[in-house]
Protein backbone atom coordinates (compact mmCIF):
# COMPACT_ATOMS: atom_id res chain seq x y z
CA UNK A 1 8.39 50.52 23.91
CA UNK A 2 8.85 50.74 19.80
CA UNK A 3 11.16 52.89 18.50
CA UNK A 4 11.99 52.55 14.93
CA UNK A 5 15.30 53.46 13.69
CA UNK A 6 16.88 53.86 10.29
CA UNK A 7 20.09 51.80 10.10
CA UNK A 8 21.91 51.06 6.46
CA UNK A 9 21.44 47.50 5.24
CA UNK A 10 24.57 46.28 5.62
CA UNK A 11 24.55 47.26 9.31
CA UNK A 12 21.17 45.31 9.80
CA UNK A 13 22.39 42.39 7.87
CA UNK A 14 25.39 42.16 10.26
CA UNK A 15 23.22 42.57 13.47
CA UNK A 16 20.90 40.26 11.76
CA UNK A 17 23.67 37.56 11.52
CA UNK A 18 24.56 38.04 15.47
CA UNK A 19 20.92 37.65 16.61
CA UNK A 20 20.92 34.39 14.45
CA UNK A 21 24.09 33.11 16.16
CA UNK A 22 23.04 34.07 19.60
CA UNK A 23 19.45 31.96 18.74
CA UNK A 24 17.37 34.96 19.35
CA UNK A 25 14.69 37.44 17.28
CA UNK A 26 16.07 40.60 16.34
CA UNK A 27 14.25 42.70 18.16
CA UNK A 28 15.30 40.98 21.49
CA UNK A 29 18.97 41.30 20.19
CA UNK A 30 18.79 45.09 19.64
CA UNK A 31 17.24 45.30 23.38
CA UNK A 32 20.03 44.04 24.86
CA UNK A 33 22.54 45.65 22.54
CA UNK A 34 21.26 49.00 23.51
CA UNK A 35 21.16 48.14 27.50
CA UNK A 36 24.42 46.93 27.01
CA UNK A 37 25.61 50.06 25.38
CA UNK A 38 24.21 52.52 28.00
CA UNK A 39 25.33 50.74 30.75
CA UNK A 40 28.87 51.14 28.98
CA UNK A 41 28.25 54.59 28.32
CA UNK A 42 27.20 55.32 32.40
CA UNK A 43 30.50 53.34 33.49
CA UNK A 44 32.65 55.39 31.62
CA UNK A 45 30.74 58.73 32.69
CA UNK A 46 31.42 57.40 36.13
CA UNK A 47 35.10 56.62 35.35
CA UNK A 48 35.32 60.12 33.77
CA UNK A 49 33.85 61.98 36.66
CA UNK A 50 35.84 59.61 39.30
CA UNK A 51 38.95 60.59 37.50
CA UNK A 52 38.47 64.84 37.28
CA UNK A 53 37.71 64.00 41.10
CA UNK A 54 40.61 62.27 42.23
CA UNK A 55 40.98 60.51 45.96
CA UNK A 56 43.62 61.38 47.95
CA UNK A 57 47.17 59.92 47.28
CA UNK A 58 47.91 56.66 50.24
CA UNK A 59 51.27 55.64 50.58
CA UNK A 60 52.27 51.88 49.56
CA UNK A 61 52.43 50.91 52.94
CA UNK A 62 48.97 52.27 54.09
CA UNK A 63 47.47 50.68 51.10
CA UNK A 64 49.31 47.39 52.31
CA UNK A 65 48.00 47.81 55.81
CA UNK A 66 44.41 48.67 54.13
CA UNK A 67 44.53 45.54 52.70
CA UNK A 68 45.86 43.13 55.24
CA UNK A 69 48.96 42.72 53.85
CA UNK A 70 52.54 42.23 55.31
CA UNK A 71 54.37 45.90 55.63
């Protein structure tokens, strides 16, 4: 997919400085960038949703038991 995007210079010369360090074009850069970002974006959607949700309190000792450790 193309999608073309207006960015100031200064922002493109910076990205363009990253993609050169990482030894790849641009373009490829900016793919993963974005993917990157919206995975980011989901987890903390997730975290936000977990957290207006929230489990049911354990006590220390179930959690210990839950995990196999000594009471």
């Amino acid at each position: 997919m193309t999608i073309t995007v207006e960015i100031p210079e200064d922002v493109e010369a910076s990205l363009s400085l990253e993609a050169q360090a990482c030894g790849l074009p641009l373009s490829e850069f900016l793919g993963a960038y974005l993917t990157e970002a919206s995975e980011d974006i989901r987890a903390c959607q997730e975290a936000e949703a977990r957290l207006e949700a929230p489990m049911n309190p354990i006590s220390g000792s179930d959690l210990r038991k839950h995990l196999g450790l000594p009471s």
